[in-house]
Protein backbone atom coordinates (compact mmCIF):
# COMPACT_ATOMS: atom_id res chain seq x y z
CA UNK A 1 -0.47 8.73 16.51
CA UNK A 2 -1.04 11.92 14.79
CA UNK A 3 1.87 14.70 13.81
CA UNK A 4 1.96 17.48 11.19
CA UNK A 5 4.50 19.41 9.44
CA UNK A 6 3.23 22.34 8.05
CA UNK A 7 6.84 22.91 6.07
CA UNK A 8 7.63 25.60 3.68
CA UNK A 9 10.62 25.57 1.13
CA UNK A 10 11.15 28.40 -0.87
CA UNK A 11 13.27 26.43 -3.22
CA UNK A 12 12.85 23.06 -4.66
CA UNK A 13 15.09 20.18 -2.77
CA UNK A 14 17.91 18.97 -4.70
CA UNK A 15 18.56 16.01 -2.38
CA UNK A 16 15.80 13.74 -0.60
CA UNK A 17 15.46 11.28 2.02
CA UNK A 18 12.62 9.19 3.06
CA UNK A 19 11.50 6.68 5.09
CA UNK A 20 9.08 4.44 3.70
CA UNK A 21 8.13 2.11 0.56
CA UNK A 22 5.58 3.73 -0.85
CA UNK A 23 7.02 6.97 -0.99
CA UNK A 24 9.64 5.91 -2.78
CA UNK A 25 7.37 4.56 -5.83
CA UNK A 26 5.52 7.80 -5.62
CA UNK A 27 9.01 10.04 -5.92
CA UNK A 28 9.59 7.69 -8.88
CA UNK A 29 6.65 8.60 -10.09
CA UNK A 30 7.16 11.47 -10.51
CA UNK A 31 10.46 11.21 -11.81
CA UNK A 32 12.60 12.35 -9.02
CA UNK A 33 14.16 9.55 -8.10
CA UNK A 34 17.53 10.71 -9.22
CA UNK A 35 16.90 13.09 -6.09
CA UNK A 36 16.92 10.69 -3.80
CA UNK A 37 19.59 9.75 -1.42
CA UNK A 38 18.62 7.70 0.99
CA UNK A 39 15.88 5.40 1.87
CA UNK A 40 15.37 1.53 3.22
CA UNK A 41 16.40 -1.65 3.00
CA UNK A 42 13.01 -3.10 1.65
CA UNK A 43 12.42 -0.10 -0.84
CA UNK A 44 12.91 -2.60 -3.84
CA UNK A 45 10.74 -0.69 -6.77
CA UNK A 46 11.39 0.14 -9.57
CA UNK A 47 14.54 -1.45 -9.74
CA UNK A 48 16.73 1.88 -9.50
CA UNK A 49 15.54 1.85 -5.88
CA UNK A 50 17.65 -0.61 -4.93
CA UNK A 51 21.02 1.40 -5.38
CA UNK A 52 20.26 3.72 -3.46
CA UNK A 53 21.90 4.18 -0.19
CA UNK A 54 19.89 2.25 2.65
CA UNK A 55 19.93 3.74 6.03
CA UNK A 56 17.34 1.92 7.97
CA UNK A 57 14.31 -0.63 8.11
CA UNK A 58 10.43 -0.71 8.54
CA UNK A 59 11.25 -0.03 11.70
CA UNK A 60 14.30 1.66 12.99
CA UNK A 61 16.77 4.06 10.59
CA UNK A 62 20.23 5.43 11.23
CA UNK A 63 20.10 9.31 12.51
CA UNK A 64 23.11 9.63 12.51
CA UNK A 65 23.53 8.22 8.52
CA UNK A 66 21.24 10.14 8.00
CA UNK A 67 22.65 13.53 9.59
CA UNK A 68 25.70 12.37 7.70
CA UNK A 69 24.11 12.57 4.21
CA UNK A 70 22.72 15.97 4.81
CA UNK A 71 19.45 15.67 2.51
CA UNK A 72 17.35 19.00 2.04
CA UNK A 73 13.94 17.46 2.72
CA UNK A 74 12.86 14.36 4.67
CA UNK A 75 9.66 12.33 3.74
CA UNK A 76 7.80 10.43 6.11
CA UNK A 77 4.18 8.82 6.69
CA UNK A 78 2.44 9.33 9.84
CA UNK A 79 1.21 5.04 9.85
CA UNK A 80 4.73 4.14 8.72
CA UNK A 81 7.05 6.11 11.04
CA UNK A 82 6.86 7.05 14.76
CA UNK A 83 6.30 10.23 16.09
CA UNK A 84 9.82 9.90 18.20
CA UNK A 85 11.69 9.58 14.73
CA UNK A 86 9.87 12.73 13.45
CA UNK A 87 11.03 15.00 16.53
CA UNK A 88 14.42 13.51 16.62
CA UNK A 89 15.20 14.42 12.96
CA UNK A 90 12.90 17.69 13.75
CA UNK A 91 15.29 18.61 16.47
CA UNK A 92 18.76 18.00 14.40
CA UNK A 93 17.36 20.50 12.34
CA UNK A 94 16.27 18.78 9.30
CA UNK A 95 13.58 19.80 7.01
CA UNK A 96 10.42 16.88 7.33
CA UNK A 97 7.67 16.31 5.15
CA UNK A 98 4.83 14.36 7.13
CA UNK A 99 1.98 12.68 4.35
CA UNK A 100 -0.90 10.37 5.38
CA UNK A 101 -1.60 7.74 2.07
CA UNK A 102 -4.31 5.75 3.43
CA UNK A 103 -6.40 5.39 1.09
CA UNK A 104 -6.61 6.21 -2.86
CA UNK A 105 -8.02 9.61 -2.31
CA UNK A 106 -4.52 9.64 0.58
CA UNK A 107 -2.60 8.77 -2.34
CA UNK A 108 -3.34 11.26 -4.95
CA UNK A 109 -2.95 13.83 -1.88
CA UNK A 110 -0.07 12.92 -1.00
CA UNK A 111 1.56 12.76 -4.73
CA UNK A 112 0.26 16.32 -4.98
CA UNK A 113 2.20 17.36 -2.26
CA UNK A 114 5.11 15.47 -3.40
CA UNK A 115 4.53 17.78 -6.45
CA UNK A 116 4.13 21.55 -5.03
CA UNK A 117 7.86 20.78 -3.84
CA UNK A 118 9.11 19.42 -6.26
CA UNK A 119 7.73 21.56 -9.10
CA UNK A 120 5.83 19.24 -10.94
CA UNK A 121 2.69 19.85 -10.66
CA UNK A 122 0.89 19.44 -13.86
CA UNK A 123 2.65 16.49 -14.34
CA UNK A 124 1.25 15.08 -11.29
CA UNK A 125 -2.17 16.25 -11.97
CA UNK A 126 -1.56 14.65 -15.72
CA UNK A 127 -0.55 11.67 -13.49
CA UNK A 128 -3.97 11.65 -11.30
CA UNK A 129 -6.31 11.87 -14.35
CA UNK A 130 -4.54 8.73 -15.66
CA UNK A 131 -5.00 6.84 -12.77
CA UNK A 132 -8.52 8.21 -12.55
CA UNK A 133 -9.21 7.18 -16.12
CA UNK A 134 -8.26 3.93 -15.35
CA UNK A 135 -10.69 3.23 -12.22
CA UNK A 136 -13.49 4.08 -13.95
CA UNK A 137 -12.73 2.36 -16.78
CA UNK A 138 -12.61 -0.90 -13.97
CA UNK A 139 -16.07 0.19 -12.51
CA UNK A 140 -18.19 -0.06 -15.60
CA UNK A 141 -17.30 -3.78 -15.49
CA UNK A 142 -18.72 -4.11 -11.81
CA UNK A 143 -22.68 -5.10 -13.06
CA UNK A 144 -20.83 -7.94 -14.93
CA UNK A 145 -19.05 -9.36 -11.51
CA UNK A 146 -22.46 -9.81 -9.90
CA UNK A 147 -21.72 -8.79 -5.72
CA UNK A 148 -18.97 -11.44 -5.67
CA UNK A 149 -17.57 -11.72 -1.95
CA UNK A 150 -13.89 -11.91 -1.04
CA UNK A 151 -11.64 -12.77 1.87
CA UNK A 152 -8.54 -11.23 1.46
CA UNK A 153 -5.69 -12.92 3.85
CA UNK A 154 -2.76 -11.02 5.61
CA UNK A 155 -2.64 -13.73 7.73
CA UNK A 156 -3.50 -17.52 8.39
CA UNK A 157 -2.26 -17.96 11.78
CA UNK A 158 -3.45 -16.18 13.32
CA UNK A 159 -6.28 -15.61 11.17
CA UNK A 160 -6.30 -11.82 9.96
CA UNK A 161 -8.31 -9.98 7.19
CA UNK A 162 -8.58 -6.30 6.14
CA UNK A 163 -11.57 -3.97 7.77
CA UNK A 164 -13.39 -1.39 6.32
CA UNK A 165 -10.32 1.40 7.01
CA UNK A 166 -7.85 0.11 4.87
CA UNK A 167 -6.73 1.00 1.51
CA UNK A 168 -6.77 -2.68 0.56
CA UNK A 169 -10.58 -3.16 1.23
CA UNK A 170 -10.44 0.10 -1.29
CA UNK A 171 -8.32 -2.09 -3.91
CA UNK A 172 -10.93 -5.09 -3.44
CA UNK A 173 -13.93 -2.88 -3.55
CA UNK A 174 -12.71 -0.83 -6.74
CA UNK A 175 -11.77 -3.90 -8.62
CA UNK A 176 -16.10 -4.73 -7.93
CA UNK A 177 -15.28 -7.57 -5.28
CA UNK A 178 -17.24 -7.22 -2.11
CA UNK A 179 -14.76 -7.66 1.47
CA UNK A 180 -16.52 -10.10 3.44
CA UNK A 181 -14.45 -8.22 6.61
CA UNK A 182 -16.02 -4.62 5.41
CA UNK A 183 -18.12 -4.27 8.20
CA UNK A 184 -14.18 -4.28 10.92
CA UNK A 185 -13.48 -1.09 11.85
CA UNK A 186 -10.12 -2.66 12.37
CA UNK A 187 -7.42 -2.13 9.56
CA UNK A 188 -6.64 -6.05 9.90
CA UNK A 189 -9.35 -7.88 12.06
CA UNK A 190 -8.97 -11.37 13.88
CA UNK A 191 -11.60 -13.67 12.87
CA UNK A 192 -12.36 -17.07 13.79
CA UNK A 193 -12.02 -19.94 11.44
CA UNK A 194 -16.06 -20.46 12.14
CA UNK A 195 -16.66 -17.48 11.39
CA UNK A 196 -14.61 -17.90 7.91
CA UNK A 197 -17.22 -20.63 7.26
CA UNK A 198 -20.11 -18.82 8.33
CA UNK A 199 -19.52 -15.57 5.65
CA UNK A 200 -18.40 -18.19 2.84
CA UNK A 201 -16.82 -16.35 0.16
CA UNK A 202 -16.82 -17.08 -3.41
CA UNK A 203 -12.90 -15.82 -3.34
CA UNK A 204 -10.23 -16.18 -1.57
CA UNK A 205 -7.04 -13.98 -1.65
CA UNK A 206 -3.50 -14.71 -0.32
CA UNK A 207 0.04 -13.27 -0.83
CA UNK A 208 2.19 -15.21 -2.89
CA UNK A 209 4.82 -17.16 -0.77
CA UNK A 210 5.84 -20.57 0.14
CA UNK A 211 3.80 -20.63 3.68
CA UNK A 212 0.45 -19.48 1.96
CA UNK A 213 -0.13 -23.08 -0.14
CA UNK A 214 -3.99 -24.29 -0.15
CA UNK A 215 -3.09 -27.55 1.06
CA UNK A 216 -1.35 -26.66 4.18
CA UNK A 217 -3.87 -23.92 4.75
CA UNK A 218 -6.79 -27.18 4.67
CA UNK A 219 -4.61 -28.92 6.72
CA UNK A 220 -5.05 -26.34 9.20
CA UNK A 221 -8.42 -25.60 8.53
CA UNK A 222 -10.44 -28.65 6.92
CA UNK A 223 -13.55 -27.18 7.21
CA UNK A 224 -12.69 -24.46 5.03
CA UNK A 225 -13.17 -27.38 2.17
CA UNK A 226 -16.72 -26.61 2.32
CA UNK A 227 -16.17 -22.91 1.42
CA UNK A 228 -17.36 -21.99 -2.02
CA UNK A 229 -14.13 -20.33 -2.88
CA UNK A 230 -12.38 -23.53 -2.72
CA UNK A 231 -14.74 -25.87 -4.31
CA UNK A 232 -14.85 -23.23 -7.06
CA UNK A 233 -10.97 -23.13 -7.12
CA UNK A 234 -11.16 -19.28 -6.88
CA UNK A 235 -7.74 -18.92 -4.93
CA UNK A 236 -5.70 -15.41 -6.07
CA UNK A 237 -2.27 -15.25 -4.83
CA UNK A 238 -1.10 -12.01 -4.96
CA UNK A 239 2.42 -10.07 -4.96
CA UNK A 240 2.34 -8.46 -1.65
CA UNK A 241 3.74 -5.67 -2.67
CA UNK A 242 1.49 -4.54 -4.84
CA UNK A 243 -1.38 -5.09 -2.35
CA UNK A 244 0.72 -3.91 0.80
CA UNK A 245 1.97 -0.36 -0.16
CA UNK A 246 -0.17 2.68 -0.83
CA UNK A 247 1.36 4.07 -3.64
CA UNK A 248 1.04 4.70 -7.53
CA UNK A 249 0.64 0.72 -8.37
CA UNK A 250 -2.54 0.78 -6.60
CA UNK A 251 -4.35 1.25 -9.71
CA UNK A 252 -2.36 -1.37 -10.93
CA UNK A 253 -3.34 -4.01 -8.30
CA UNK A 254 -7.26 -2.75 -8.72
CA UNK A 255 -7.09 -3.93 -12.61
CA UNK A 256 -5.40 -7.28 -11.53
CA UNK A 257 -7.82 -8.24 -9.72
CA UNK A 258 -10.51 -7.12 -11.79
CA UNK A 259 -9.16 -9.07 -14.54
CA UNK A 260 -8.65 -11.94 -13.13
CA UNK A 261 -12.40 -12.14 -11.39
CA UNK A 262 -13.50 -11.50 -15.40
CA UNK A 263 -11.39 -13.95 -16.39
CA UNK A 264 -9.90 -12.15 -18.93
């Protein structure tokens, strides 16, 4: 699915809309979020994201809700929203902002953007070198890791991983863990439980909820008690979303990770 907006505003929006989680942590970010007047249900962060009027899901909003709010500019992602959406808000008229945060360098892109209409500009670029600071500060401690392998799970049933393409194999790779599922050109492969056994990773990653327990996960898998990850204990459960939105807490889920594979 691929759609552009070339848009041009000769003023800066007063009111915003937008469609997806991530954008609304970058808008935060750069301390518009008093702009914004609508977004989803699941946009839960920071905490003043909550209040804010919801007018849709991950996967369906309300047009007309929308229409009804009159906003000044729309944002959407190309991965997060369909192209139908786009052209029906296109054809009411409304203003739409299209960004593509894939990946880190997707990220800082699209908070640059964000920036050239809002009219804050240096204070994203202030923003960027921050974050940027902060990554390399996380590489220099990669020698010290030693080409530690990972599995990261979305899923256990079925079994799916992250491929090469997706900016979560970029938060495992920056934080100096290598993604046993690096080679997928697949955002989330399938794999195989063999096949789990056969790459043996020293770590294992899982989101943090009440159907992601080790023991259950050994019930369903007990030859996974060979792996190295869990004779070494090295489970991570992580906040999924942290690891699930590419936003401005990417940096934050790269350090930790990194700290926790230091043990520090």
């Amino acid at each position: 699915m691929i759609f552009i907006s070339n848009l041009i505003l000769t003023n800066h929006p007063k009111e915003l809309f937008h469609l997806l989680l991530n954008l609304t942590e970058l808008l935060f970010e750069l301390d518009a979020g008093n702009k914004i007047i609508g977004n989803t249900k699941y946009c839960n962060f920071p905490d003043s994201a909550k209040n804010i009027e919801k007018v849709g899901d991950l996967l369906t909003i309300d047009v007309e809700k929308i229409v009804s709010l009159n906003p000044d500019l729309i944002f959407i992602t190309v991965e997060g929203n369909s192209k139908s959406d786009y052209e029906k808000l296109k054809d009411l008229g409304l203003k739409v902002f299209v960004s593509n945060p894939r990946s880190y360098r997707g990220i800082k892109k699209t908070l640059t953007d964000m920036s050239k209409i809002l009219g804050k500009e240096s204070f994203a670029d202030s923003l960027i070198k921050g974050w940027d600071v902060r990554i390399e500060k996380v590489k220099k401690t990669h020698d010290i890791i030693f080409s530690q392998t990972v599995l990261f799970l979305v899923s256990t049933n079925p079994i799916f991983t992250v491929g090469k393409n997706s900016f979560v194999n970029e938060i495992l790779t920056f934080a100096g863990l290598i993604n046993i599922s690096a080679d997928e050109n697949n955002n989330y492969p399938m794999f195989s439980r063999e096949e789990i056994v056969k790459r043996d990773p020293d770590y294992i990653l899982l989101y943090q909820n009440n159907t992601n327990r080790i023991d259950d996960l050994l019930r369903s898998y007990p030859e996974w008690n060979t792996l190295k990850a869990i004779i070494n204990k090295n489970i991570i459960y992580v906040d999924a979303d942290l690891f699930s939105r590419p936003g401005p807490r990417f940096v934050d889920a790269v350090e930790y990770l990194n700290k926790i594979v230091l043990g520090k």
